[in-house]
C-alpha atoms as a PDB file:
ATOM      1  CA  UNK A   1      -6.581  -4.842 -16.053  1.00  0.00           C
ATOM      2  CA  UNK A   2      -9.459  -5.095 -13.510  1.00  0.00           C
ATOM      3  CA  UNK A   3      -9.599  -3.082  -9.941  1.00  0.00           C
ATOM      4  CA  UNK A   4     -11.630  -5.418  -7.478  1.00  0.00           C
ATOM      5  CA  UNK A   5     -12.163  -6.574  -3.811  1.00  0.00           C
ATOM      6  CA  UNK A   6      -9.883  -9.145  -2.880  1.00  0.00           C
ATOM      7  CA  UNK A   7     -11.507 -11.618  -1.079  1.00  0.00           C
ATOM      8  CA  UNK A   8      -9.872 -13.937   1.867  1.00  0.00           C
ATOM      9  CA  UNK A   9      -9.060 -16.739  -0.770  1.00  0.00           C
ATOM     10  CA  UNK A  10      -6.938 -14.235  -2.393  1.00  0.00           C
ATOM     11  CA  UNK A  11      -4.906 -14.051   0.839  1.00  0.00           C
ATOM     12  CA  UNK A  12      -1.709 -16.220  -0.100  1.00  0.00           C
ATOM     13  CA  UNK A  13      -1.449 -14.670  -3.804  1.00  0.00           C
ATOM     14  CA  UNK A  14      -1.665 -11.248  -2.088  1.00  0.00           C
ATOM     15  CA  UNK A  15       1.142 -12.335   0.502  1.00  0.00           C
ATOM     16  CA  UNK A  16       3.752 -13.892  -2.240  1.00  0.00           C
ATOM     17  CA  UNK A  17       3.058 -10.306  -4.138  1.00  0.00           C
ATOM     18  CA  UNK A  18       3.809  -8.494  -1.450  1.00  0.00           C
ATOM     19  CA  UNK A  19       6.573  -9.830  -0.539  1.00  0.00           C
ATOM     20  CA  UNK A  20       8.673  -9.997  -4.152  1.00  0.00           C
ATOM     21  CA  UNK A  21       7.202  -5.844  -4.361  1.00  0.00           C
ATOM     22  CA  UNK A  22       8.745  -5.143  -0.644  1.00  0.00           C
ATOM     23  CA  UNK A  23      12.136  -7.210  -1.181  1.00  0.00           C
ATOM     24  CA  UNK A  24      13.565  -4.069  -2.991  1.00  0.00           C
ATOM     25  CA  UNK A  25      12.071  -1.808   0.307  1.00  0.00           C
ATOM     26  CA  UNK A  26      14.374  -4.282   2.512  1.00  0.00           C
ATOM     27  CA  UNK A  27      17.185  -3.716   0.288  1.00  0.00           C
ATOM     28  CA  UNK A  28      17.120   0.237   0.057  1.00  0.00           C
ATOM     29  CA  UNK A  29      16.883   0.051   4.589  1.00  0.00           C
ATOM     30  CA  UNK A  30      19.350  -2.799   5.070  1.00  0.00           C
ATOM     31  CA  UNK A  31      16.658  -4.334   6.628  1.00  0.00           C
ATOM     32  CA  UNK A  32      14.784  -7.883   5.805  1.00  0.00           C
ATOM     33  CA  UNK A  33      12.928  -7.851   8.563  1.00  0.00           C
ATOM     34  CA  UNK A  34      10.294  -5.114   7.910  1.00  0.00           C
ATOM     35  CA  UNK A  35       6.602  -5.592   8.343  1.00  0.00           C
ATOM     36  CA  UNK A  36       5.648  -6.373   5.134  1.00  0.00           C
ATOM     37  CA  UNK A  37       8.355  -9.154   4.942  1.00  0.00           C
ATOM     38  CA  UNK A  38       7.211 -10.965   7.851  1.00  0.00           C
ATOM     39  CA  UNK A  39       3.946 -10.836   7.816  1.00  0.00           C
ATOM     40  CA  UNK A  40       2.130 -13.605   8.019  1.00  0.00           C
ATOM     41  CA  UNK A  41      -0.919 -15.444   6.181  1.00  0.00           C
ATOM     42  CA  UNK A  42      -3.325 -15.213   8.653  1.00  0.00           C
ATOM     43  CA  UNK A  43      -2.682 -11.322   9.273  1.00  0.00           C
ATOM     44  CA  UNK A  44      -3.127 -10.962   4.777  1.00  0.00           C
ATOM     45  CA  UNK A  45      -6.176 -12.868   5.120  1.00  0.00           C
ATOM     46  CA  UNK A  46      -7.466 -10.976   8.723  1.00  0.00           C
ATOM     47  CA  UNK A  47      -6.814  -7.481   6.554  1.00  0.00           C
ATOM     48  CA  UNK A  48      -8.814  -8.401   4.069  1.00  0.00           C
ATOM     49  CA  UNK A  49     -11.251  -9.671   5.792  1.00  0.00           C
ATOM     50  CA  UNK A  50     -11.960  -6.221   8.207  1.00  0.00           C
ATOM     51  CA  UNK A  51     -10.888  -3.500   5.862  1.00  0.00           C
ATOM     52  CA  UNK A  52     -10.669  -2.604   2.302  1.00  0.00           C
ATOM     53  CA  UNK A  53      -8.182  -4.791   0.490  1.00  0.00           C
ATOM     54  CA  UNK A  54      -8.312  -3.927  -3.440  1.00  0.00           C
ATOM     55  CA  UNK A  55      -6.579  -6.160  -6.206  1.00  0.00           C
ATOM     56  CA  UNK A  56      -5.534  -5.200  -9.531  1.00  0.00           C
ATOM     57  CA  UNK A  57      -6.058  -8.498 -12.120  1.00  0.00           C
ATOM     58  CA  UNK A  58      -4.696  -8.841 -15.261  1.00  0.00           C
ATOM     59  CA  UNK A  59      -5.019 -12.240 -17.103  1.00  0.00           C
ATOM     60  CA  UNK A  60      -5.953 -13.989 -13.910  1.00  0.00           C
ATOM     61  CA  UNK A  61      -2.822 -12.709 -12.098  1.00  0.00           C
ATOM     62  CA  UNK A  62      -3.399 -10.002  -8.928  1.00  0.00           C
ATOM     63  CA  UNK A  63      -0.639  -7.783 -10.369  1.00  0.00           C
ATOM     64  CA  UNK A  64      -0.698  -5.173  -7.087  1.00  0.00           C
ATOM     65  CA  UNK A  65      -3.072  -4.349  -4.192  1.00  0.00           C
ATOM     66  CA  UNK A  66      -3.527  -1.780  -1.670  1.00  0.00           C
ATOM     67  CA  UNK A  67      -5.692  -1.974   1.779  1.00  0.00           C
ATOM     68  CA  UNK A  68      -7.460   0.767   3.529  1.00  0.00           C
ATOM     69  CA  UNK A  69      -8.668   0.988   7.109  1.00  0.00           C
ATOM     70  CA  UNK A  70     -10.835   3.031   7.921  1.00  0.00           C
ATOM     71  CA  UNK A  71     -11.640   4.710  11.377  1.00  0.00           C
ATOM     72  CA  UNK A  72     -14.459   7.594  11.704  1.00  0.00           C
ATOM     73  CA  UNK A  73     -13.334   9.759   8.804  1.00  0.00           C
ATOM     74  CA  UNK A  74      -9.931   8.690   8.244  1.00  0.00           C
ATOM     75  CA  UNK A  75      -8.525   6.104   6.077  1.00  0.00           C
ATOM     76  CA  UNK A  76      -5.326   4.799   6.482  1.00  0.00           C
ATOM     77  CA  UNK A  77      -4.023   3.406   3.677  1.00  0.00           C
ATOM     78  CA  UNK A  78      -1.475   0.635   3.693  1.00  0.00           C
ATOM     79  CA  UNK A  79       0.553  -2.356   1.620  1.00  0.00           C
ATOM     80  CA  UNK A  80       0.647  -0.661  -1.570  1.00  0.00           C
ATOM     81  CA  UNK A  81       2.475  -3.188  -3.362  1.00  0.00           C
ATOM     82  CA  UNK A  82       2.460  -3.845  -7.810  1.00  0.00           C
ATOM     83  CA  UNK A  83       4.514  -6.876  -8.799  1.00  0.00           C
ATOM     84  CA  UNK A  84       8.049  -6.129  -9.789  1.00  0.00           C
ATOM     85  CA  UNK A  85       7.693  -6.652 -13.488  1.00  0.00           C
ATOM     86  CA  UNK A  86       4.675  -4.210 -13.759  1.00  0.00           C
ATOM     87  CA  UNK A  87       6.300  -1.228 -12.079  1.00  0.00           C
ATOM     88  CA  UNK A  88       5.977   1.750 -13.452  1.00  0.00           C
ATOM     89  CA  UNK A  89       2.886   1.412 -15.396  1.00  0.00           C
ATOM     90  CA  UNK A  90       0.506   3.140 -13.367  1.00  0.00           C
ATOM     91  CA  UNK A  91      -0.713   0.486 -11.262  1.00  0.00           C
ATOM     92  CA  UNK A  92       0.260   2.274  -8.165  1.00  0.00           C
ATOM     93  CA  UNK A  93      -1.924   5.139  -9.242  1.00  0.00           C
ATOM     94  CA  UNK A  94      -5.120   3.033 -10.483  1.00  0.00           C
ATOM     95  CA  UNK A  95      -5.147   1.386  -7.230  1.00  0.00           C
ATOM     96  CA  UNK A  96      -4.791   5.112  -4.998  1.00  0.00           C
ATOM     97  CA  UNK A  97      -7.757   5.980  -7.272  1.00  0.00           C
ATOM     98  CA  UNK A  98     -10.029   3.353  -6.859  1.00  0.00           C
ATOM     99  CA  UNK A  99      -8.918   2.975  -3.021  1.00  0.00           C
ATOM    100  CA  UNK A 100      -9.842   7.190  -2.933  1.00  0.00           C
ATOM    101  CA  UNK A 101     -13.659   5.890  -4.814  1.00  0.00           C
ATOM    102  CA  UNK A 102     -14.186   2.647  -3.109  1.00  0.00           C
ATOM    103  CA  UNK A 103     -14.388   4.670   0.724  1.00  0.00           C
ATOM    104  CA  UNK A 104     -16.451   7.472   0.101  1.00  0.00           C
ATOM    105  CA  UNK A 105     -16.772   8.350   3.301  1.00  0.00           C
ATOM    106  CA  UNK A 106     -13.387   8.883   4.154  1.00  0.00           C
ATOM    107  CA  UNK A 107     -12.605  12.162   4.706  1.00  0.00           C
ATOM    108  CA  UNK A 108      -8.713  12.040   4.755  1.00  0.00           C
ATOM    109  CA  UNK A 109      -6.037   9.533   3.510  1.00  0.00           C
ATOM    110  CA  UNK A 110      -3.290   8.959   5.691  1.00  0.00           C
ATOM    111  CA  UNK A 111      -0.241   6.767   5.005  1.00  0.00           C
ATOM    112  CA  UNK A 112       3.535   6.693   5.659  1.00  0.00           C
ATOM    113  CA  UNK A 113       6.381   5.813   3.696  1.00  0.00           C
ATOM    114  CA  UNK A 114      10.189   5.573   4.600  1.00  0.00           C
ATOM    115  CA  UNK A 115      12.509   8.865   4.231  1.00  0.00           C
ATOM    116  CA  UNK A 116      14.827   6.518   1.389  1.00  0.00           C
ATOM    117  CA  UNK A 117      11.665   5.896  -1.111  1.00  0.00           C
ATOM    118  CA  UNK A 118      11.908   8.120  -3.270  1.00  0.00           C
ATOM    119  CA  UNK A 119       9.729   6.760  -6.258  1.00  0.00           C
ATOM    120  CA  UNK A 120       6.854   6.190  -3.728  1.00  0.00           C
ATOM    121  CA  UNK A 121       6.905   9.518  -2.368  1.00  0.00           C
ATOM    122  CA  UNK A 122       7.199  10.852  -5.813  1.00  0.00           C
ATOM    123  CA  UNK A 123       3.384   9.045  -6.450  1.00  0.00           C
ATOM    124  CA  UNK A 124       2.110  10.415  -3.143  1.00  0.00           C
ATOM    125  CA  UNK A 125       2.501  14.066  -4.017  1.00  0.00           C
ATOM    126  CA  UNK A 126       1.795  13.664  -7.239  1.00  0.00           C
ATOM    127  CA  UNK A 127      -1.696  12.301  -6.383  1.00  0.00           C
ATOM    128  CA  UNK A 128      -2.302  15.029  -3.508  1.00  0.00           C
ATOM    129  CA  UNK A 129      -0.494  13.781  -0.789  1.00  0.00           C
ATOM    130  CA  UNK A 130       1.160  15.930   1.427  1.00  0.00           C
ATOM    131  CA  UNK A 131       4.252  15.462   4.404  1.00  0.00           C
ATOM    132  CA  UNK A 132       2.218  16.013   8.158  1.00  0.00           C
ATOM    133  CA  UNK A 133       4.998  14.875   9.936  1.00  0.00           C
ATOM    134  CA  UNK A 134       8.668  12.682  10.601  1.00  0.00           C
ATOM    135  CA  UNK A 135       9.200   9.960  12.689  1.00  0.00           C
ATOM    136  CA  UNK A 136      12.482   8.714  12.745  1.00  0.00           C
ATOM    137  CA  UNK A 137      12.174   5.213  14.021  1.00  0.00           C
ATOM    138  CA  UNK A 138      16.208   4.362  14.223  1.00  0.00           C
ATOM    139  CA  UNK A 139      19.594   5.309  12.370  1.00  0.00           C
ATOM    140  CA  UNK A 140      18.696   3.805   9.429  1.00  0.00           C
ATOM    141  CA  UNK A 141      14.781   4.577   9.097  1.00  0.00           C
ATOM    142  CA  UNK A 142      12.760   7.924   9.275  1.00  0.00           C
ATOM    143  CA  UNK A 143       9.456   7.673   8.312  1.00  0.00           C
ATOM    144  CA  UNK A 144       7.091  10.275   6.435  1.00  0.00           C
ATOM    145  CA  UNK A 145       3.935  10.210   7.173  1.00  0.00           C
ATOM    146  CA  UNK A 146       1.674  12.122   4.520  1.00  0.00           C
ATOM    147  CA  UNK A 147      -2.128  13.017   3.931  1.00  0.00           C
ATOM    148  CA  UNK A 148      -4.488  13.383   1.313  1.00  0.00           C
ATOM    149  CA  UNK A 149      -8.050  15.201   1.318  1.00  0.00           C
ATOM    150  CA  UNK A 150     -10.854  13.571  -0.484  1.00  0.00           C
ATOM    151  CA  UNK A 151     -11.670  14.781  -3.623  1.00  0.00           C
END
């Protein structure tokens, strides 16, 4: 498996992954009309374009990617998504990692995850992550929002 720069062609790949890693996100909420899910091809391909968008590749295949945007010394680190049948192998964590490299200047990592997901928040603190604050968004949705120092 290679960690790279996805590039805008790799928009629509990046998309279809993202949506079959964030179907099981919809489930867990009862909702399957979150951001991720209804995003469209022009907003993948306007990410990668103006921030970091990494890509994991294995055999040809982008098997999970993660973006970063970064503002002063802050990045905020989004769509961490690894294909459904590679779960659990660390991909989430090689992609963190090479995110963490690829903006040096960065100073913190922010991101958020919902209150429900409890494997993703699992990775988060176990990389360094730690809760800053709650914002509960509706009855069914309370979001964490956690930070990282750079190394």
């Amino acid at each position: 498996m290679k960690i790279e720069r996805a590039v805008a062609a790799d928009a629509g790949e990046i998309l279809t992954l993202q949506r079959a890693a964030y179907v099981s996100e919809a489930q867990l909420y009862g909702d399957p009309y979150i951001p991720p899910l209804v995003e469209s091809l022009e907003q993948v391909r306007k990410a990668v374009e103006t921030g970091v968008v990494l890509k994991a590749m294995d055999a040809g295949r982008i098997v999970g990617a993660v973006r970063g945007q970064v503002a002063g010394t802050t990045c905020l680190v989004g769509r961490l998504v690894v294909a459904p049948d590679r779960q659990g192998q660390g991909l989430g964590t090689a992609l963190l990692a090479a995110l963490h490299e690829q903006v040096p200047e960065a100073g913190v990592f922010d991101l958020f995850t919902g209150h429900l997901s409890e494997g993703n928040l699992r990775l988060y603190r176990r990389l360094g992550y730690r809760e800053t604050r709650r914002e509960r968004m509706d009855d069914h949705l309370t979001l964490i929002h956690l930070r990282r120092s750079a190394d």
